[in-house]
Structure formats: C-alpha cells, structure tokens
PDB file of N, CA and C in Angstrom:
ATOM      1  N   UNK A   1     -10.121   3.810  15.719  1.00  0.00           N
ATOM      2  CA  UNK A   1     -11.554   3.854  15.910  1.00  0.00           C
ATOM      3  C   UNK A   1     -12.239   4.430  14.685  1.00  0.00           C
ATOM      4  N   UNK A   2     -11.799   5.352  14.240  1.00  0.00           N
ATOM      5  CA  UNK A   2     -12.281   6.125  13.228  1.00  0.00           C
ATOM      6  C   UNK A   2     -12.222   5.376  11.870  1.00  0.00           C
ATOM      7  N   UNK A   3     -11.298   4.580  11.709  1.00  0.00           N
ATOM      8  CA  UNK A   3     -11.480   3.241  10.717  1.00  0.00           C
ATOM      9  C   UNK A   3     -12.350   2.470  10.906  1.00  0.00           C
ATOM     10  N   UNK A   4     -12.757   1.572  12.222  1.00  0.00           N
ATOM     11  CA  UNK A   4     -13.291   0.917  12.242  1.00  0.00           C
ATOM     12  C   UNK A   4     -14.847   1.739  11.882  1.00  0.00           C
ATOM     13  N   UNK A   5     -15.089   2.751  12.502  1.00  0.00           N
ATOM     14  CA  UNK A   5     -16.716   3.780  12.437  1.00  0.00           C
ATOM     15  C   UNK A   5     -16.840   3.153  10.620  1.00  0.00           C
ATOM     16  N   UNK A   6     -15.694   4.161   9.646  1.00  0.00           N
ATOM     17  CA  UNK A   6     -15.578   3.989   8.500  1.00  0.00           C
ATOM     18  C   UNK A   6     -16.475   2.559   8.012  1.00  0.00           C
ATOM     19  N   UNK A   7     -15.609   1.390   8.139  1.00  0.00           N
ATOM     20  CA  UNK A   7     -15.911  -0.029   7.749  1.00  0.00           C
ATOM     21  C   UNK A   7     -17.708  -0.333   8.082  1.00  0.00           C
ATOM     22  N   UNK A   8     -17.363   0.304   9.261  1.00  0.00           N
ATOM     23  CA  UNK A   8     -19.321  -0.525   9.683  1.00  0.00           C
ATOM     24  C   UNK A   8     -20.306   0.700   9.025  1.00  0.00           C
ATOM     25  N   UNK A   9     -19.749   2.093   8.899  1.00  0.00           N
ATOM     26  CA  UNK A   9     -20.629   2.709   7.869  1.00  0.00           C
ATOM     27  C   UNK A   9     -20.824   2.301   6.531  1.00  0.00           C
ATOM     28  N   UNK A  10     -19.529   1.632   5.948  1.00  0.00           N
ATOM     29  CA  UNK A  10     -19.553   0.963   4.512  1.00  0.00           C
ATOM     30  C   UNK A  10     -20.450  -0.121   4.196  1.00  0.00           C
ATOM     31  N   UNK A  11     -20.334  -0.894   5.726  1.00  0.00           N
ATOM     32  CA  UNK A  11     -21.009  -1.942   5.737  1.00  0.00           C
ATOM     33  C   UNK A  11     -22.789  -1.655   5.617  1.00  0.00           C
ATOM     34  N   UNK A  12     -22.931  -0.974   6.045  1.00  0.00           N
ATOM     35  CA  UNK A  12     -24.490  -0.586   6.671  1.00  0.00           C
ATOM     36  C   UNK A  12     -24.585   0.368   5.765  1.00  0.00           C
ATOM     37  N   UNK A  13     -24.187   0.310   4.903  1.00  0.00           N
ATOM     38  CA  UNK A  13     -24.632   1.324   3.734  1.00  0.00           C
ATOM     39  C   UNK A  13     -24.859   0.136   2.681  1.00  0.00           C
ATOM     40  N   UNK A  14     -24.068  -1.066   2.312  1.00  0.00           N
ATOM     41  CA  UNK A  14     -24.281  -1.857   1.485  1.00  0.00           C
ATOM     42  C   UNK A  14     -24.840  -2.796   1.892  1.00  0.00           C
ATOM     43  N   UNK A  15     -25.496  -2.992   3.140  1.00  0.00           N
ATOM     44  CA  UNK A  15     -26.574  -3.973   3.015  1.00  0.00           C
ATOM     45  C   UNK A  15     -28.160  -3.044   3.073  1.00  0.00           C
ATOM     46  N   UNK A  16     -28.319  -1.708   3.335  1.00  0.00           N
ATOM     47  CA  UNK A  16     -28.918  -0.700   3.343  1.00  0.00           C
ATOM     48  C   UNK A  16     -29.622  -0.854   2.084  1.00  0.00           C
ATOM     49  N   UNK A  17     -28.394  -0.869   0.706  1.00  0.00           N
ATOM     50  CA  UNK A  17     -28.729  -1.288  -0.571  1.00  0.00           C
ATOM     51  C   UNK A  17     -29.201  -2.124  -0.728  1.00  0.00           C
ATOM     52  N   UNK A  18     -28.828  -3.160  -0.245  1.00  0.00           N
ATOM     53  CA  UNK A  18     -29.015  -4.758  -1.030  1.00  0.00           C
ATOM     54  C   UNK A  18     -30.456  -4.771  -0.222  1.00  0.00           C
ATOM     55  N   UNK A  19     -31.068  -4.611   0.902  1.00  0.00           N
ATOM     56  CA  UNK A  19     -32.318  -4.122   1.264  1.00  0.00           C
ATOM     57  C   UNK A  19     -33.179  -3.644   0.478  1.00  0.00           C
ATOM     58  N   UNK A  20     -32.752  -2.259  -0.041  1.00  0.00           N
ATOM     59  CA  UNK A  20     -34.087  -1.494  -1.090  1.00  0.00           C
ATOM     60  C   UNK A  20     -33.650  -2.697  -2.307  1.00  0.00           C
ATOM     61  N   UNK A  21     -33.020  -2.951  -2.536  1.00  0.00           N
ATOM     62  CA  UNK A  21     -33.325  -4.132  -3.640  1.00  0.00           C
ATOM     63  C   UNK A  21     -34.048  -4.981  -3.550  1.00  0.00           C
ATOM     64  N   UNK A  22     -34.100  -5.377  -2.603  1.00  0.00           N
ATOM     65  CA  UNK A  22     -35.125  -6.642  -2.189  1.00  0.00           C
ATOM     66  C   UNK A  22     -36.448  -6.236  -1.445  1.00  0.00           C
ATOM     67  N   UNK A  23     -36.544  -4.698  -1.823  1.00  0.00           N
ATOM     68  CA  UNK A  23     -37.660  -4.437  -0.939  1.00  0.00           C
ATOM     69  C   UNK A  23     -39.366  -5.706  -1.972  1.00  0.00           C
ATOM     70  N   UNK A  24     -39.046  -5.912  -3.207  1.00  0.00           N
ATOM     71  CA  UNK A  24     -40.326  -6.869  -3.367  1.00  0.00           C
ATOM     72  C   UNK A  24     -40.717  -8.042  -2.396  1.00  0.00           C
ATOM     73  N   UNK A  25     -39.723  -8.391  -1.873  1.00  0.00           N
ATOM     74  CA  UNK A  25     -39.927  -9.116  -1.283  1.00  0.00           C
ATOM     75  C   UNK A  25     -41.034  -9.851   0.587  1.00  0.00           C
ATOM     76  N   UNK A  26     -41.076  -8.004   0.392  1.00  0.00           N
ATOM     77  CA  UNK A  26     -42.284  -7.725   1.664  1.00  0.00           C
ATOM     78  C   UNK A  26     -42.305  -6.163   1.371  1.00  0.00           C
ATOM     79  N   UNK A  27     -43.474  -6.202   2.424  1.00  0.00           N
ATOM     80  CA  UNK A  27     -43.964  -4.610   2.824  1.00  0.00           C
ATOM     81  C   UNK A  27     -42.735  -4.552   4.289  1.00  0.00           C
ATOM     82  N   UNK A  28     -42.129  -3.107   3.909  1.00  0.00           N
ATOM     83  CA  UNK A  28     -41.534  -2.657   4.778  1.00  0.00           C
ATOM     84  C   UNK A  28     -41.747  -2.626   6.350  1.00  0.00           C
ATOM     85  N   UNK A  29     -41.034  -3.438   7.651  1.00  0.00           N
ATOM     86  CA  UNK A  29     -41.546  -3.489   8.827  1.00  0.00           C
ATOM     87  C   UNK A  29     -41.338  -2.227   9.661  1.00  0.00           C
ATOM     88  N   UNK A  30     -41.226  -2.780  10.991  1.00  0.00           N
ATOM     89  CA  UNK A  30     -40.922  -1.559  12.349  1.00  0.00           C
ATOM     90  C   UNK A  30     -39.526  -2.061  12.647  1.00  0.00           C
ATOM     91  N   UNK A  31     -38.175  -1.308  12.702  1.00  0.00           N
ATOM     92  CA  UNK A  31     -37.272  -2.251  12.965  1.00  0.00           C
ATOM     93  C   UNK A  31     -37.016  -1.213  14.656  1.00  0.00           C
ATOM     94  N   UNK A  32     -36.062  -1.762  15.417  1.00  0.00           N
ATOM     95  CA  UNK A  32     -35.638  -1.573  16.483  1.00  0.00           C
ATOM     96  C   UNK A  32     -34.170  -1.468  16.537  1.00  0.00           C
ATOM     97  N   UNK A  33     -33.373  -0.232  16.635  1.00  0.00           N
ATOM     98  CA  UNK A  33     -31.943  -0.213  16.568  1.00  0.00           C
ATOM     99  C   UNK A  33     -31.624   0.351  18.465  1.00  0.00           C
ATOM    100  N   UNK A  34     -30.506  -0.537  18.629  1.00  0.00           N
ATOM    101  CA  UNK A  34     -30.134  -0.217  20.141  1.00  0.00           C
ATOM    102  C   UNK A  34     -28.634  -0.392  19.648  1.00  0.00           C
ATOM    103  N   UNK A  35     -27.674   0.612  20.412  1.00  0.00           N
ATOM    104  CA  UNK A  35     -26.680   0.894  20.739  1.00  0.00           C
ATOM    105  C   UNK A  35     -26.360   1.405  22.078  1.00  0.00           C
ATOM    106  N   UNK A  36     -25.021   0.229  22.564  1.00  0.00           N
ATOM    107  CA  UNK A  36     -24.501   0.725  23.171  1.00  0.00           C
ATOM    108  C   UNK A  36     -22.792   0.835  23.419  1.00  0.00           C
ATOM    109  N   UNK A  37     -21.976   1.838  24.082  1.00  0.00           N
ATOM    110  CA  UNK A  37     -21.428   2.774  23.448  1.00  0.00           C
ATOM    111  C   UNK A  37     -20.419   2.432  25.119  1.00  0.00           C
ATOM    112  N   UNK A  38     -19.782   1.230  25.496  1.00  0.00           N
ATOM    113  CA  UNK A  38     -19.028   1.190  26.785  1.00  0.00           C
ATOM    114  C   UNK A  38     -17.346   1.418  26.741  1.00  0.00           C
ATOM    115  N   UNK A  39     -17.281   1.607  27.833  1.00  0.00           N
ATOM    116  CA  UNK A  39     -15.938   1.898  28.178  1.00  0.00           C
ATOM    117  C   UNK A  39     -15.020   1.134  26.997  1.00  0.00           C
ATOM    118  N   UNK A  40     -15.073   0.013  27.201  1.00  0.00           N
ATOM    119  CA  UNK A  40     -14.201  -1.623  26.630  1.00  0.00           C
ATOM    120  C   UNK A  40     -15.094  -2.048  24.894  1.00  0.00           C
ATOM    121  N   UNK A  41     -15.618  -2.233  24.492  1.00  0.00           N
ATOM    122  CA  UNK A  41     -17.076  -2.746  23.906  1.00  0.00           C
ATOM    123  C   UNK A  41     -18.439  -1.525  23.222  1.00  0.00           C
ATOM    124  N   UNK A  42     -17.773  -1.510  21.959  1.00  0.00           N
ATOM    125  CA  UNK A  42     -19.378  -0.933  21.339  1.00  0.00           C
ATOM    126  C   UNK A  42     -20.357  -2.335  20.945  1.00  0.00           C
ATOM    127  N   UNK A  43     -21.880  -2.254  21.168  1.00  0.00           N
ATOM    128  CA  UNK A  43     -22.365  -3.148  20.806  1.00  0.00           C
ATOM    129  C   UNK A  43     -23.545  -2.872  20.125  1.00  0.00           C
ATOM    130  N   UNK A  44     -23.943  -3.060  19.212  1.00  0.00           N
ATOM    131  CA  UNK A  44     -25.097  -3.090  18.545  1.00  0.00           C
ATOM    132  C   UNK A  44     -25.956  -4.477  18.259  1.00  0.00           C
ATOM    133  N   UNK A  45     -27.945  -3.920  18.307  1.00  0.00           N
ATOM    134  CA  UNK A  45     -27.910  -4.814  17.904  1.00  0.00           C
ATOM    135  C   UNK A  45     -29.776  -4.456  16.777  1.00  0.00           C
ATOM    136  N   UNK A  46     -29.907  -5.264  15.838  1.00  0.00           N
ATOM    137  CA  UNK A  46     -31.239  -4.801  15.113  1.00  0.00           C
ATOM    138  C   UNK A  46     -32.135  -5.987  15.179  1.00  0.00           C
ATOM    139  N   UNK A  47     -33.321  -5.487  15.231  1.00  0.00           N
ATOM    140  CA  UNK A  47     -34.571  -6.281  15.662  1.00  0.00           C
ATOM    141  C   UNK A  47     -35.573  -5.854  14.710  1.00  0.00           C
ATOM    142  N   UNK A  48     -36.573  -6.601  14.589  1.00  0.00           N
ATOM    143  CA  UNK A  48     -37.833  -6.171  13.574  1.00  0.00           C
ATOM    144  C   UNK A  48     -38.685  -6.984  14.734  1.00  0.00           C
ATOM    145  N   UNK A  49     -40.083  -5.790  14.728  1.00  0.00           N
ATOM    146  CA  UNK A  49     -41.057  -5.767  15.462  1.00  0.00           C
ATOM    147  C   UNK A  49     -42.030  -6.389  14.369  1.00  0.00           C
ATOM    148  N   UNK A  50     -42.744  -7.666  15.131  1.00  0.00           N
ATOM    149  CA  UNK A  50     -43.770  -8.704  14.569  1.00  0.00           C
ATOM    150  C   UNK A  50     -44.506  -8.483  15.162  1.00  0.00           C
ATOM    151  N   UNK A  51     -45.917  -8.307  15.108  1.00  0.00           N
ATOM    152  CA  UNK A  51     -46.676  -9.211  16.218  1.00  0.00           C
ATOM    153  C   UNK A  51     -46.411  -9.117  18.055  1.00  0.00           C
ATOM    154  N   UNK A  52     -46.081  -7.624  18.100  1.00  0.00           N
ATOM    155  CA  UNK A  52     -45.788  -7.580  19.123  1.00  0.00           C
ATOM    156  C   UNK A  52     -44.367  -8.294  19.893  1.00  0.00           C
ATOM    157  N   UNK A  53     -43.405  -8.911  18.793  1.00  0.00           N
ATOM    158  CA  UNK A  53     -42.718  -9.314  18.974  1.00  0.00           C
ATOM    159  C   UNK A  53     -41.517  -9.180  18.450  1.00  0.00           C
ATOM    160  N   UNK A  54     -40.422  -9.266  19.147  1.00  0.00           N
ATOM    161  CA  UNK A  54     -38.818  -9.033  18.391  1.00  0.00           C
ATOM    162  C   UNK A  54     -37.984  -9.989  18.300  1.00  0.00           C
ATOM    163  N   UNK A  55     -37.883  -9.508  16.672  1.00  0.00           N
ATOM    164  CA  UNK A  55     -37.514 -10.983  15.961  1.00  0.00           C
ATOM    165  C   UNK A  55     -35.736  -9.827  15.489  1.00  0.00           C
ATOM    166  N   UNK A  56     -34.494 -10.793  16.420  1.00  0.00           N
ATOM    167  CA  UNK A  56     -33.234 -10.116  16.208  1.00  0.00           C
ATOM    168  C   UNK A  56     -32.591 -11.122  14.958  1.00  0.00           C
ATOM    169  N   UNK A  57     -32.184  -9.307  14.566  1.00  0.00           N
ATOM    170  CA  UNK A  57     -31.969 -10.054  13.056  1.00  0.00           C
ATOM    171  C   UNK A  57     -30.316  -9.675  12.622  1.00  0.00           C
ATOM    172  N   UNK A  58     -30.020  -8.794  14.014  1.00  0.00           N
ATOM    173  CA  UNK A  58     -28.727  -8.553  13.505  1.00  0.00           C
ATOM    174  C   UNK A  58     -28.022  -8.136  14.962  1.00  0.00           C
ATOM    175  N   UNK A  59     -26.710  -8.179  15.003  1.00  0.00           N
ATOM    176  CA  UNK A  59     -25.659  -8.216  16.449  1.00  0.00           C
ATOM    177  C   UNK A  59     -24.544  -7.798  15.812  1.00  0.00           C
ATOM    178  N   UNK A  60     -23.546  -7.654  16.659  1.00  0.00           N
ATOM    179  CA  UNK A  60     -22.033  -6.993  16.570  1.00  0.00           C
ATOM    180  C   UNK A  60     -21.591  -6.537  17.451  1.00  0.00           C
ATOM    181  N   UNK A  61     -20.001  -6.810  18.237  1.00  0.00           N
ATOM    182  CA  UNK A  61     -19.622  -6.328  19.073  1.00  0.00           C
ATOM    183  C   UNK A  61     -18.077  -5.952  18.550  1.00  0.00           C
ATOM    184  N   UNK A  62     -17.870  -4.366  18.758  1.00  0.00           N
ATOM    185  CA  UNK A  62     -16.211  -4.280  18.353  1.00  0.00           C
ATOM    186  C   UNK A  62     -15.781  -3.789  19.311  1.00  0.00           C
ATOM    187  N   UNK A  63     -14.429  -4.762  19.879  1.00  0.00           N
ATOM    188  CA  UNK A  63     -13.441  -4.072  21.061  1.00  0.00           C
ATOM    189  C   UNK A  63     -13.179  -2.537  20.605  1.00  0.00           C
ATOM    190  N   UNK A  64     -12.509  -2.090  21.150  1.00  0.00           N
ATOM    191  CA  UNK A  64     -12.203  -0.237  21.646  1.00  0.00           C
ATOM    192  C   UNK A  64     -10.773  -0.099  22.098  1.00  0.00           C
ATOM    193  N   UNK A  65     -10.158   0.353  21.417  1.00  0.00           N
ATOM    194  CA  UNK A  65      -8.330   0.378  22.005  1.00  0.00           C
ATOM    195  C   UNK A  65      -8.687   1.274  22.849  1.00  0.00           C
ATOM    196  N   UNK A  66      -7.417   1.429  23.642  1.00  0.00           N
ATOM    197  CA  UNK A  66      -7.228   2.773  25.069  1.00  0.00           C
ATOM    198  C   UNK A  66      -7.541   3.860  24.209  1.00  0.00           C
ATOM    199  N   UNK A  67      -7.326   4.389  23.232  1.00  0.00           N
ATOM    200  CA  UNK A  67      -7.568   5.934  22.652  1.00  0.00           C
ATOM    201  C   UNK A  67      -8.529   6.122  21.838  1.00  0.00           C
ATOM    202  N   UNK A  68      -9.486   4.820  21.520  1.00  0.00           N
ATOM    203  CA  UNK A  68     -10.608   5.456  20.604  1.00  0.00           C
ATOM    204  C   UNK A  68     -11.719   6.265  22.119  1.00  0.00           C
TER     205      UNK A  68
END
C-alpha cells in the first residue's frame, strides 16, 4: 500500500507541475477533489466547477490487498 500511496503521490506531483506550466493557458478554476477510502477499493475522483457545473476531468480506482 505504501508503494502504491508513493506512485500516485509521484504522479500528482508531476502533473501538479506540468499544470503550473501550462497555467497560460487559462485563469485558474474551482476544482472539486472527492475521495473515497473502502474496505476493497480506494477511489478518487477530480472535477472543475463551470458554470455551476462539473466538468470530471480525472478518476482512478486502486484495489487494496488484505493488509494495506
């Protein structure tokens, strides 16, 4: 488990980057982060608030051995 935490922090740190890089590309939005955290299944997922509306821009689900 603690590997996998590792990988998706690596991950979400380098698209984190590649983000402020491209921040010319707009004015910064409202984003929406939900996690959840089950028995079997962590799931995440990210959204950006439009217009009163949520536009999902990102998902992931990682299984969970018996001991994480």
């Amino acid at each position: 488990m603690l590997d996998k935490l590792k990988e998706l922090k690596t991950t979400a740190l380098a698209r984190t980057t590649a983000l402020a890089r491209n921040k010319k590309k707009g004015p910064a939005g409202k984003y929406i982060v939900g996690l959840d955290i089950g028995t079997e299944f962590v799931k995440a997922l990210v959204a950006k608030v439009e217009d009163e509306k949520l536009i999902i821009i990102g998902v992931g689900r990682e299984h969970q051995g018996l001991t994480d």
